[in-house]
C-alpha atoms as a PDB file:
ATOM      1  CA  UNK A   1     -10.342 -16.478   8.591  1.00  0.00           C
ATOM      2  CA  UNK A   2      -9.629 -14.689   5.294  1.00  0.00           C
ATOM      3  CA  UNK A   3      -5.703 -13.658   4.977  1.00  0.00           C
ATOM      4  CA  UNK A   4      -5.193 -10.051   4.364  1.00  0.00           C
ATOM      5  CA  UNK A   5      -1.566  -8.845   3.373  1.00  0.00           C
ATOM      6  CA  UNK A   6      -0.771  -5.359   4.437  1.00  0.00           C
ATOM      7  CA  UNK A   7       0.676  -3.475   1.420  1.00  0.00           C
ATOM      8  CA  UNK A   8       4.080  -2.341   1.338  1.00  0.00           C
ATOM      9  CA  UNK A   9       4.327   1.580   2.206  1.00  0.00           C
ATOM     10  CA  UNK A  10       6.255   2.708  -0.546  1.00  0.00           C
ATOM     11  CA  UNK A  11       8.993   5.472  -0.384  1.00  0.00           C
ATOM     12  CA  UNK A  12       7.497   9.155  -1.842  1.00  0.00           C
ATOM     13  CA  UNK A  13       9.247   9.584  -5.194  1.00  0.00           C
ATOM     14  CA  UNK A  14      10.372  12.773  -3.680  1.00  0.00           C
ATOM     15  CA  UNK A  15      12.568  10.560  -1.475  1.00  0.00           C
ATOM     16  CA  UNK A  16      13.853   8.497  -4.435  1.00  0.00           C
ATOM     17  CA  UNK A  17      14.656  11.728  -6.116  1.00  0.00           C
ATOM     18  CA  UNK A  18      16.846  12.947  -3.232  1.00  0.00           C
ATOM     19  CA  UNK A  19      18.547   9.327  -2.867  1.00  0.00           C
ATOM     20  CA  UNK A  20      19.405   9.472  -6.124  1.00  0.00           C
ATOM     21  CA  UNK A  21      20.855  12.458  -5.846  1.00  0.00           C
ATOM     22  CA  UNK A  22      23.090  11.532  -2.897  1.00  0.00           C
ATOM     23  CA  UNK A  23      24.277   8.510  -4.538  1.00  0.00           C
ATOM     24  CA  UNK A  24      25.517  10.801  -7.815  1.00  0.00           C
ATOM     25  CA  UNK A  25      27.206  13.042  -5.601  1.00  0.00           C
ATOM     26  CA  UNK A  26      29.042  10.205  -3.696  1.00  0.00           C
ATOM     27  CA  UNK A  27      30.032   8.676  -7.277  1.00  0.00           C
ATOM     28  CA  UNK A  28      31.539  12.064  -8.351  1.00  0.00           C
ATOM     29  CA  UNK A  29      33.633  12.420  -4.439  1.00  0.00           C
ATOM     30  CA  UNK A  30      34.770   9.103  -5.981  1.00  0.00           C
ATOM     31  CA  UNK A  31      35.891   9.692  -9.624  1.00  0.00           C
ATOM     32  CA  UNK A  32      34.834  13.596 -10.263  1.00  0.00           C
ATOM     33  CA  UNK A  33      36.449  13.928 -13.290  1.00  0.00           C
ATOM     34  CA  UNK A  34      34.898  10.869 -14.871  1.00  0.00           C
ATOM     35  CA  UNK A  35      31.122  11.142 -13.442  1.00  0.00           C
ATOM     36  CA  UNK A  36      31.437  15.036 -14.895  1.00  0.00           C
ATOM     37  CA  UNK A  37      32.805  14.114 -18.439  1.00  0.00           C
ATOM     38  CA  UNK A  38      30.405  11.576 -18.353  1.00  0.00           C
ATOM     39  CA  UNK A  39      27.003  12.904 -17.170  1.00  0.00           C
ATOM     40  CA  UNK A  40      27.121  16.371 -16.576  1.00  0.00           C
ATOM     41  CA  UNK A  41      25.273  18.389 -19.785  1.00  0.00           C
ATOM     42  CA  UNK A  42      27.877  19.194 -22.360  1.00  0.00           C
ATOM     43  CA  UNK A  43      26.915  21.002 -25.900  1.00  0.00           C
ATOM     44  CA  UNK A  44      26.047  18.635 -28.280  1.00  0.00           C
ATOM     45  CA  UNK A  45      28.399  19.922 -30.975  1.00  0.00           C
ATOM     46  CA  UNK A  46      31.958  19.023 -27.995  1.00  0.00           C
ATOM     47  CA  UNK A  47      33.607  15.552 -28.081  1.00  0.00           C
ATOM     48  CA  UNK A  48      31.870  15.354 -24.521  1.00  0.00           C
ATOM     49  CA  UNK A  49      28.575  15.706 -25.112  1.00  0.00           C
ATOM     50  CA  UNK A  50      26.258  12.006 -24.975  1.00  0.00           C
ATOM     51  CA  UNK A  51      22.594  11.613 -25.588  1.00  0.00           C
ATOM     52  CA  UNK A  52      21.708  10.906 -21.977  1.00  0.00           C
ATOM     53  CA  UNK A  53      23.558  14.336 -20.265  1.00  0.00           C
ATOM     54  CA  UNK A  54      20.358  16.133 -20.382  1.00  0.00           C
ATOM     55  CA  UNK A  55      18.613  13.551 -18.408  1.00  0.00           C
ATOM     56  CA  UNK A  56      21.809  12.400 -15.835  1.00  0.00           C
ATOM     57  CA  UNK A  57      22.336  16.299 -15.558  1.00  0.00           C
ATOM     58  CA  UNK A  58      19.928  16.487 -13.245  1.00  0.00           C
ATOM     59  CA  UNK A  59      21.850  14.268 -11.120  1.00  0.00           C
ATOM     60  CA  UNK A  60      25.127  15.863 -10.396  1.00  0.00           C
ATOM     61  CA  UNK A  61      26.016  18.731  -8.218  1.00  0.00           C
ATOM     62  CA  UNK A  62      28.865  21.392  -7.862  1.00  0.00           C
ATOM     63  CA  UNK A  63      29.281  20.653  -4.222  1.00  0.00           C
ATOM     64  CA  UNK A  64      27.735  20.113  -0.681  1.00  0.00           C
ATOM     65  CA  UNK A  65      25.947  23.223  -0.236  1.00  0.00           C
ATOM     66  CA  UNK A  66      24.057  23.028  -3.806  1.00  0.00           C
ATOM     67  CA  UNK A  67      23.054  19.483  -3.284  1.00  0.00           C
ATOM     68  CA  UNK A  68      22.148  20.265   0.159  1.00  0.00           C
ATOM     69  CA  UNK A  69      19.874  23.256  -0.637  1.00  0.00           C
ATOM     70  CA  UNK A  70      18.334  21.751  -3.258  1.00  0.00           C
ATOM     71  CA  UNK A  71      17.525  18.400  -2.115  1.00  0.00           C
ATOM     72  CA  UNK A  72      16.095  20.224   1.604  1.00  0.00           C
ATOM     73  CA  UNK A  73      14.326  22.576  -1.218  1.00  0.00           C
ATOM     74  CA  UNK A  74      12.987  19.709  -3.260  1.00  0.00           C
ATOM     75  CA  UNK A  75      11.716  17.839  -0.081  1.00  0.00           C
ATOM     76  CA  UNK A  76      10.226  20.683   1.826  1.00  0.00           C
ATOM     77  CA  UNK A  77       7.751  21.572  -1.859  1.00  0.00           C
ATOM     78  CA  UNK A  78       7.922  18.341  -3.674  1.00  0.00           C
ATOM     79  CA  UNK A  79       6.717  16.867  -1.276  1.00  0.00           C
ATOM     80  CA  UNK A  80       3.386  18.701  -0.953  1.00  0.00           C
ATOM     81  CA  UNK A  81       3.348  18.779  -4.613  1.00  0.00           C
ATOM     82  CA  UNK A  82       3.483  14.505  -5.151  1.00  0.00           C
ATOM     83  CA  UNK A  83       1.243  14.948  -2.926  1.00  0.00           C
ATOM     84  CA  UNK A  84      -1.404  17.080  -4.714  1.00  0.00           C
ATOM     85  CA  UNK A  85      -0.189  15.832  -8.439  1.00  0.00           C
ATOM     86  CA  UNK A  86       0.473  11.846  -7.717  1.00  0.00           C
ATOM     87  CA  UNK A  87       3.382  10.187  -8.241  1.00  0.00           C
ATOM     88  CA  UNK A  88       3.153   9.747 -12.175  1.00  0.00           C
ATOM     89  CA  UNK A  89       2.434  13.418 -12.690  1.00  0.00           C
ATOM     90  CA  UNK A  90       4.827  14.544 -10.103  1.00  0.00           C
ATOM     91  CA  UNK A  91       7.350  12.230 -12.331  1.00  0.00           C
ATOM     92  CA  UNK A  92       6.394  13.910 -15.655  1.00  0.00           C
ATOM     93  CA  UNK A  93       6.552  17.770 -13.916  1.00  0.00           C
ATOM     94  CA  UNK A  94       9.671  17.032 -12.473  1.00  0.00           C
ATOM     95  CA  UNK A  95      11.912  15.543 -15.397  1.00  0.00           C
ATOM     96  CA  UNK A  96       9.920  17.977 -18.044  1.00  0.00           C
ATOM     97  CA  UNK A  97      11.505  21.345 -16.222  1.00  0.00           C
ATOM     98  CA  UNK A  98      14.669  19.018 -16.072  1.00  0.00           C
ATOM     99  CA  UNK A  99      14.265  18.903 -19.790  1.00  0.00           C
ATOM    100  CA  UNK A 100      12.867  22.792 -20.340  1.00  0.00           C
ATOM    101  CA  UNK A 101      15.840  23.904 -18.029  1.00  0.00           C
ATOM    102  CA  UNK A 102      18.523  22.002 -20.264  1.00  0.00           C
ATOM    103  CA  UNK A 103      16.878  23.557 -23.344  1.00  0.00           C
ATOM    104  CA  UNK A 104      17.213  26.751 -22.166  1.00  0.00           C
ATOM    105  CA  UNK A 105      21.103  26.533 -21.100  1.00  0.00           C
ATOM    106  CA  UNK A 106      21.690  25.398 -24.583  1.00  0.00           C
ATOM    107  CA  UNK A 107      20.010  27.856 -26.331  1.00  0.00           C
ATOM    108  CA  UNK A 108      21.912  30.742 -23.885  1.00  0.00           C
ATOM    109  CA  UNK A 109      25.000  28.805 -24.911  1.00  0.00           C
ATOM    110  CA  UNK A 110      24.323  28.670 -28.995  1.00  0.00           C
ATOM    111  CA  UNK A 111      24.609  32.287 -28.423  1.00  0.00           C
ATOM    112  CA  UNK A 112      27.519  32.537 -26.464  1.00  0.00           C
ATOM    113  CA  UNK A 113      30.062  30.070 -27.774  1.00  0.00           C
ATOM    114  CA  UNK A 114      32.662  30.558 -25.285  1.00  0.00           C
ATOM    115  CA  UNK A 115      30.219  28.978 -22.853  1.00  0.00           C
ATOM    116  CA  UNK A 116      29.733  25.782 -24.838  1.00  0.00           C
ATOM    117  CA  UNK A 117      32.645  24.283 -23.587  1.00  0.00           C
ATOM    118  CA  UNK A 118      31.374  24.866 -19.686  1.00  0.00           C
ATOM    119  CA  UNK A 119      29.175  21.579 -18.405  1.00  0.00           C
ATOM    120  CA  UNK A 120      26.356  22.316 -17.005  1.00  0.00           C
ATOM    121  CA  UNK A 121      25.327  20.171 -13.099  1.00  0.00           C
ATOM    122  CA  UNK A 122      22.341  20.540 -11.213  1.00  0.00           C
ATOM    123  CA  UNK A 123      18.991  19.882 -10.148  1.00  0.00           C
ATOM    124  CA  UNK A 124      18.079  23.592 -10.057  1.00  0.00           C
ATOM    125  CA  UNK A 125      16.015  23.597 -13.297  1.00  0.00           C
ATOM    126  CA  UNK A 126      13.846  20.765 -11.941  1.00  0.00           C
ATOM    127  CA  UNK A 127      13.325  22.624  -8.207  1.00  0.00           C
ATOM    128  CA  UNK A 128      12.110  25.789  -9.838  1.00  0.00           C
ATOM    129  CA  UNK A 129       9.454  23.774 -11.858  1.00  0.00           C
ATOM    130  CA  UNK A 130       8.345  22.525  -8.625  1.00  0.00           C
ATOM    131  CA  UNK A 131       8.181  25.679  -6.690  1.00  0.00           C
ATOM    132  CA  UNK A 132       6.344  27.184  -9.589  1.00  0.00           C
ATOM    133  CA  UNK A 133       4.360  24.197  -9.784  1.00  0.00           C
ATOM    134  CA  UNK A 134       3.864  24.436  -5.502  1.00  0.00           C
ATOM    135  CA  UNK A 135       3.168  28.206  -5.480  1.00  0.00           C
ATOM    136  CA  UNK A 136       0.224  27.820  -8.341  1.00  0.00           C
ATOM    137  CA  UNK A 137      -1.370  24.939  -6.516  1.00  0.00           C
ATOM    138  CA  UNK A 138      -1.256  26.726  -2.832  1.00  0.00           C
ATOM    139  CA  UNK A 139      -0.277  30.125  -3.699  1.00  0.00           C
ATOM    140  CA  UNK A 140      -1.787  31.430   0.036  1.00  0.00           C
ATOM    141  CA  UNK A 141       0.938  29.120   1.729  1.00  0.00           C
ATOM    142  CA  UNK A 142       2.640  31.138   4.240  1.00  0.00           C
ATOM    143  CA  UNK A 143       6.257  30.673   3.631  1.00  0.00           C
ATOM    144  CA  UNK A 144       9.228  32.008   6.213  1.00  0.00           C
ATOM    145  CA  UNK A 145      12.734  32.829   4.235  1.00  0.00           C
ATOM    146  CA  UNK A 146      16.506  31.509   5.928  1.00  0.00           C
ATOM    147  CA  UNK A 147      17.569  34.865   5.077  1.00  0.00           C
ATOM    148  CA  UNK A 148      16.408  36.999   5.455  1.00  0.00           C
ATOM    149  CA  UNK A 149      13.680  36.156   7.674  1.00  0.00           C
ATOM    150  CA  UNK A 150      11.019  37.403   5.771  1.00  0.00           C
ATOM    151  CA  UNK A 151       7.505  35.387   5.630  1.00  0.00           C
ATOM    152  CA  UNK A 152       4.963  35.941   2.504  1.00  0.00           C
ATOM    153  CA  UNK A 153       2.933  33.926   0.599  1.00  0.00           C
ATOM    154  CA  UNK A 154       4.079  31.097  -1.926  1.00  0.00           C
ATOM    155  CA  UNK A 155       2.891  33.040  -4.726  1.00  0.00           C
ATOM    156  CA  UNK A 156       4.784  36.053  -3.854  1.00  0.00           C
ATOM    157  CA  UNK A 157       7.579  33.841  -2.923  1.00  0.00           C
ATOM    158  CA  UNK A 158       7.733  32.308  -6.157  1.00  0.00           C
ATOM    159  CA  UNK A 159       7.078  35.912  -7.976  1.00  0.00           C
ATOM    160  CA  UNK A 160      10.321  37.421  -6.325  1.00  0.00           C
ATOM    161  CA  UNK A 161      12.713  34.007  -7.196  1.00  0.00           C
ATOM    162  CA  UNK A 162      11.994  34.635 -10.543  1.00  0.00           C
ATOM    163  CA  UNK A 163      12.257  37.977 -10.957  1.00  0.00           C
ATOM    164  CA  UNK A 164      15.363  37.816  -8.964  1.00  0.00           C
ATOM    165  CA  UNK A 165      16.580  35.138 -12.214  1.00  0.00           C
ATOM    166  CA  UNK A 166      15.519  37.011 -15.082  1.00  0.00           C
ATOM    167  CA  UNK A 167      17.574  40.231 -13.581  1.00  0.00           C
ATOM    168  CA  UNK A 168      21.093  37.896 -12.105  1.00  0.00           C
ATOM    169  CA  UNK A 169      20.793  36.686 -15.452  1.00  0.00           C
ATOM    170  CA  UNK A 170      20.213  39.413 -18.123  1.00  0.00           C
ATOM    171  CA  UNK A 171      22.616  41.863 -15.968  1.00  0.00           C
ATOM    172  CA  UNK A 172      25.500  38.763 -15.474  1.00  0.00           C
ATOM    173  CA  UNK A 173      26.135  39.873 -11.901  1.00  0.00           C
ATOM    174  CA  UNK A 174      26.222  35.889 -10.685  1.00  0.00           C
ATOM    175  CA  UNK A 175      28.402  34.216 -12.660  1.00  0.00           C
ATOM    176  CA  UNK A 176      28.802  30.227 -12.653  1.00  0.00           C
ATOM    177  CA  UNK A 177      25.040  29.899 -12.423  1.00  0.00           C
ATOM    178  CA  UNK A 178      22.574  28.845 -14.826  1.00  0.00           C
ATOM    179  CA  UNK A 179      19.801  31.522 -14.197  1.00  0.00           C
ATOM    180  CA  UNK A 180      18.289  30.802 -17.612  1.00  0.00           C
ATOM    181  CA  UNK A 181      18.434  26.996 -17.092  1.00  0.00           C
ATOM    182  CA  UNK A 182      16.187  28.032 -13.696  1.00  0.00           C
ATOM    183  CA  UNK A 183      13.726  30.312 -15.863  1.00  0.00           C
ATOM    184  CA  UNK A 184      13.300  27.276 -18.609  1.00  0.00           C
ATOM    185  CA  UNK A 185      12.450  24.982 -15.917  1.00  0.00           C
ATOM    186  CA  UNK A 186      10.306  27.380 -14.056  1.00  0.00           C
ATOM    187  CA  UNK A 187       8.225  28.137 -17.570  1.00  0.00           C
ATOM    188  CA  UNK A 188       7.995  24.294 -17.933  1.00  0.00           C
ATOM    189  CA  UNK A 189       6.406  24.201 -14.387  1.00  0.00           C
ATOM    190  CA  UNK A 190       3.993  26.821 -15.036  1.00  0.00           C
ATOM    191  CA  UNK A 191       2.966  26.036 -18.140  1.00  0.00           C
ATOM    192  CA  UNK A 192       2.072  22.507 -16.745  1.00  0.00           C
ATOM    193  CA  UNK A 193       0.160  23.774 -14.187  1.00  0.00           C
ATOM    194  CA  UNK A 194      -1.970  25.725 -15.861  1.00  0.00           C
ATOM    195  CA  UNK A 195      -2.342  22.643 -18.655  1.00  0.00           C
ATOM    196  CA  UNK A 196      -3.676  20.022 -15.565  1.00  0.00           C
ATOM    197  CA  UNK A 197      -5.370  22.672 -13.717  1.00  0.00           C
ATOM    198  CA  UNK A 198      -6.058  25.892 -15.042  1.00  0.00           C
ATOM    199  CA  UNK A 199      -7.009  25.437 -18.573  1.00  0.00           C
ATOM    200  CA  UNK A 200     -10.383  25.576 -19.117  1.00  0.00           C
ATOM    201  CA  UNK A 201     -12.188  22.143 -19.575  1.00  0.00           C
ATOM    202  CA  UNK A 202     -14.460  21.536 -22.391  1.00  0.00           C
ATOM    203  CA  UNK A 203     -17.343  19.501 -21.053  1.00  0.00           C
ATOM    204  CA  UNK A 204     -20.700  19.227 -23.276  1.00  0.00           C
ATOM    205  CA  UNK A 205     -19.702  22.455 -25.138  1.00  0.00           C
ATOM    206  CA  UNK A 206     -19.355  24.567 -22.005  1.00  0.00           C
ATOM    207  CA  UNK A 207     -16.227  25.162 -20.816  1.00  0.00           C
ATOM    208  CA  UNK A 208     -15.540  24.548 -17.211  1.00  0.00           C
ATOM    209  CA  UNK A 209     -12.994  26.028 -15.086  1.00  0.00           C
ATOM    210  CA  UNK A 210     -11.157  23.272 -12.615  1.00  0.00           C
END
């Protein structure tokens, strides 16, 4: 009888994500002040600043409650959106806004140099990509709020988040958060999108919408 070897079932990169998360936030209970001076995103003109912070960024947190709503974030829509991209896409979406979003805190920060000495943690910039990403690939999702308790559509959802942003930060009302860091990654999401998806197709010379 021929031998068939069931394949492996392999984690969601979603899950990896999250793990990795965890173990960065463990490492920084551990030795805070080293993990931050080390991979947390400094300006690139401070003594602090090395060529991998705006990749490790992504990494750290400022405590429990931001790693915890991000990584139960990042699971509920990255999820569904590995699902709908694949894994390599969902890679390249994900560490792109990571990438957009630290681009954006440093340009905010060339402009206001009393902020360049302030590191920058989180996986925020990444998370908006993917809701943006989530709410242009099923933007009739029915989606239900914490708080408050309001349910409306991914679309809408996404619409509000980043509206909410763009005012928090132009207006400063929120300090200690990178709102412009979240709008860089969201654009990076969006503008993904609508490269994969939404831009028209040129097929024979007639141009195809996917």
């Amino acid at each position: 009888m021929p031998y068939y070897q069931e394949e492996r079932r392999q984690l969601p990169v979603t899950v990896h994500l999250i793990i990795l998360n965890v173990l960065f936030f463990l490492a920084s209970l551990a030795r805070e002040r080293f993990m931050i001076a080390n991979f947390a995103l400094f300006y690139p003109t401070t003594p602090w600043f090395k060529f991998w912070q705006p990749l490790s960024y992504m990494f750290m947190h400022g405590g429990w409650w931001h790693l915890f709503f991000n990584m139960y974030s990042l699971y509920i829509f990255g999820m569904a959106v590995e699902r709908s991209l694949g894994k390599n896409r969902f890679l390249i979406l994900y560490f792109l806004c990571g990438f957009g979003a630290a681009a954006a805190q440093l340009g905010v920060q060339a402009l206001q140099p009393a902020m360049q000495y302030v590191p920058t943690v989180g996986a925020s910039g990444c998370l908006y990509g993917v809701i943006v990403a989530f709410a242009m690939l099923f933007p009739q999702a029915r989606l239900t709020l914490i708080f408050p308790p309001v349910t409306l559509s991914a679309k809408w959802m996404a619409i509000i988040f980043i509206g909410i942003e763009l005012l928090t930060g132009i207006t400063g009302t929120q300090a200690g958060v990178a709102h412009f860091a979240h709008l860089g990654g969201a654009l990076v999401g969006w503008l993904l999108i609508w490269w994969w998806y939404k831009k028209p197709k040129k097929n024979n010379n007639n141009y195809v919408h996917y």
